[in-house]
Protein backbone atom coordinates (compact mmCIF):
# COMPACT_ATOMS: atom_id res chain seq x y z
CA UNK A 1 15.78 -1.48 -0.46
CA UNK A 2 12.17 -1.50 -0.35
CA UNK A 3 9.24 -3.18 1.89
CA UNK A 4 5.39 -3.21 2.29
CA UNK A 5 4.36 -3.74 5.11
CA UNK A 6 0.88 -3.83 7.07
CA UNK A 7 1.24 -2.13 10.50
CA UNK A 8 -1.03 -3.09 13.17
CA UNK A 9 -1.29 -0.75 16.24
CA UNK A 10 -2.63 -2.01 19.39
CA UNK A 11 -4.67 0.89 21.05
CA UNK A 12 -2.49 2.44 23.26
CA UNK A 13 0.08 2.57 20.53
CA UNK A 14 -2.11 4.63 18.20
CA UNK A 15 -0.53 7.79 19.26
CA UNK A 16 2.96 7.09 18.83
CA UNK A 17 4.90 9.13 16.40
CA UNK A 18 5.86 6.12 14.24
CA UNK A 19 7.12 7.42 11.12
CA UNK A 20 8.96 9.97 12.31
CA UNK A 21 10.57 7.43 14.80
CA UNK A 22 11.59 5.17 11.84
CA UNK A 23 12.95 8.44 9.92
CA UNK A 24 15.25 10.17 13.05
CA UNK A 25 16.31 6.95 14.77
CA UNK A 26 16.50 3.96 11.86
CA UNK A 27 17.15 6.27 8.90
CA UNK A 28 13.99 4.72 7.06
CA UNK A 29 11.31 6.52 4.93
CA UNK A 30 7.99 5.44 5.35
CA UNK A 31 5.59 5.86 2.14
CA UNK A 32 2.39 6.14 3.82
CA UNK A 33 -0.18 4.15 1.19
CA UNK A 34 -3.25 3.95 3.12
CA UNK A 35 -3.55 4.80 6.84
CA UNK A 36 -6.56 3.78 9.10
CA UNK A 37 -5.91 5.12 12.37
CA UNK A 38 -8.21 6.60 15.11
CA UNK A 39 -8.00 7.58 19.33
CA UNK A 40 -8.48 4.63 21.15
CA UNK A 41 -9.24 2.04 18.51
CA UNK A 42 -7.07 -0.58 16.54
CA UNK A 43 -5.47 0.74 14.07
CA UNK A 44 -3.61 -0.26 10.77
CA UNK A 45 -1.31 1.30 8.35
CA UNK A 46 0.45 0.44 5.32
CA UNK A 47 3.61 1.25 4.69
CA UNK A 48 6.55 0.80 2.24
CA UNK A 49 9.79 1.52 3.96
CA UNK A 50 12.45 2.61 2.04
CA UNK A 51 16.58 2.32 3.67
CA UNK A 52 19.47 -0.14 4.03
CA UNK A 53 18.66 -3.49 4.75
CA UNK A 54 20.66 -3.34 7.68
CA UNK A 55 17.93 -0.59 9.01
CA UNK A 56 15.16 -1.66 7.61
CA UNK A 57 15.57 -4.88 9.75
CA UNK A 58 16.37 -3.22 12.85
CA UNK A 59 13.38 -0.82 12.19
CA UNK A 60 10.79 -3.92 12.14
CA UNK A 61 12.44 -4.68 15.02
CA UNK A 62 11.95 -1.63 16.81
CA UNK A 63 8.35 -1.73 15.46
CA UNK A 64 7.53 -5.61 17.06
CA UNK A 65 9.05 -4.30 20.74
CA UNK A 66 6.36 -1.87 20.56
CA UNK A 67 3.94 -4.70 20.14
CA UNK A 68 2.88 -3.36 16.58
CA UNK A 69 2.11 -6.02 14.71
CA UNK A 70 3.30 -6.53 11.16
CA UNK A 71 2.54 -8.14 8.09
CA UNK A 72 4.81 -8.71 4.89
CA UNK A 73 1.51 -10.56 2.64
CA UNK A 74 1.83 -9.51 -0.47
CA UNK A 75 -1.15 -8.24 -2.14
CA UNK A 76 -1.45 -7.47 -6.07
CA UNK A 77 -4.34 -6.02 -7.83
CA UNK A 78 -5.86 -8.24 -10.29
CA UNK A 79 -7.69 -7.06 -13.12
CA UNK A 80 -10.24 -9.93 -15.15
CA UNK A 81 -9.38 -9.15 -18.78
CA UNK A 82 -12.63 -10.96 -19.96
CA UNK A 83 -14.78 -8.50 -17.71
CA UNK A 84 -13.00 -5.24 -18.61
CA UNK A 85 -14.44 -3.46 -20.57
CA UNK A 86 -11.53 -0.48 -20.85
CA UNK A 87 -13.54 2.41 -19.87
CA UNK A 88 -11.03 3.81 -18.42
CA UNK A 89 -12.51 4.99 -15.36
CA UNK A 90 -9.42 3.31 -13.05
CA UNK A 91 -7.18 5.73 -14.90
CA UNK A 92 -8.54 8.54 -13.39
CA UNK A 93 -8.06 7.44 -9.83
CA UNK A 94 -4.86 5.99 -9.88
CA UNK A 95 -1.94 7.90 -8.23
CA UNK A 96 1.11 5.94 -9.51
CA UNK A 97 -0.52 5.98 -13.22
CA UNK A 98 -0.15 2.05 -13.16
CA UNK A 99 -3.17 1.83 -14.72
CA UNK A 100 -3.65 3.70 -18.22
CA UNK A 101 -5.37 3.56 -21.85
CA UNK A 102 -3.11 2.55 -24.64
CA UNK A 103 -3.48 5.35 -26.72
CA UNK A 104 -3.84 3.74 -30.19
CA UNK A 105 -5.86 0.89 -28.88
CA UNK A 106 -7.54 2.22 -25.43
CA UNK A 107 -7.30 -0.76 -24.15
CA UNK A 108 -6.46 -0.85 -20.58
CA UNK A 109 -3.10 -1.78 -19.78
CA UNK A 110 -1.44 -2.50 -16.15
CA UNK A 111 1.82 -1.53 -15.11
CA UNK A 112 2.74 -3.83 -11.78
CA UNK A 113 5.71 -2.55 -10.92
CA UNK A 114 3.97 0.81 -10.31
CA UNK A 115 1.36 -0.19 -8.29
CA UNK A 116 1.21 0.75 -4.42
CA UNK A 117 -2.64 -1.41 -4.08
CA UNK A 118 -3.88 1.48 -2.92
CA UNK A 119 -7.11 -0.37 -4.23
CA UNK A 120 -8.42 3.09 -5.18
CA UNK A 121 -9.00 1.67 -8.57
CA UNK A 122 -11.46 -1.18 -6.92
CA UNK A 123 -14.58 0.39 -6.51
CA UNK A 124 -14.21 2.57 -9.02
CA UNK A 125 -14.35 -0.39 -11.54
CA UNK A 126 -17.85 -0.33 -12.85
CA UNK A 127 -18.02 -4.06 -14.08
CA UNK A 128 -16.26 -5.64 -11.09
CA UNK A 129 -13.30 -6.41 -13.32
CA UNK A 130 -10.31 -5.12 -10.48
CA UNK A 131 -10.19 -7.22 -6.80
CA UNK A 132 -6.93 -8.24 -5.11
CA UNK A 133 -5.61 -11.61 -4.54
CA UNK A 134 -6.18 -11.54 -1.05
């Protein structure tokens, strides 16, 4: 099974070895998406945790003892087809290739099950046309 999550470290937790905590002791791999972490100041991470259910559950356990916060909001990209205007510049900065030209139309299409909201493709956009929902 898999989960996004938002970690939120308190200060003093900033230097914790979390991932490799949730891989050795819970058995759960942690897909780092975007990471915003730094000595002695809050810090947040997203995650998405792959394992058993089972583990994953005791692993957000784990993670709340340690007073990390977390959030389970799901965010999607969402992409105004009136202000597109398929340039295609999103392509090119997409990692999962969830965003790509048709290639007898080039029109923009959007895979969402690909997607990791990364939100690399955001200010890339040069119309505006990409934001998330939240």
């Amino acid at each position: 099974m898999k989960k996004r999550v938002t970690l939120t470290f308190p200060k003093r937790s900033v230097h914790m070895p979390v991932t490799y905590r949730l891989a050795k002791d819970f058995n759960v791999a942690a897909n780092i998406i975007r990471a915003q972490v730094a000595p002695n100041q809050v810090g947040t991470l997203v995650v998405e945790l792959s394992g058993d259910i089972d583990q994953l559950d005791a692993a957000l356990e784990w993670l709340r003892s340690q007073d990390i916060g977390i959030s389970t909001a799901s965010r999607e990209i969402l992409i105004a087809e009136d202000v597109c205007v398929h340039c295609g510049l999103c392509t090119g900065v997409c990692p999962t290739e969830a965003l790509s030209l048709d290639p007898t139309t080039f029109k923009l299409m959007f895979t969402r099950s690909r997607c990791i909201v990364c939100e690399q493709c955001i200010p890339t956009c040069p119309v505006d046309a990409i934001s998330t929902n939240l």
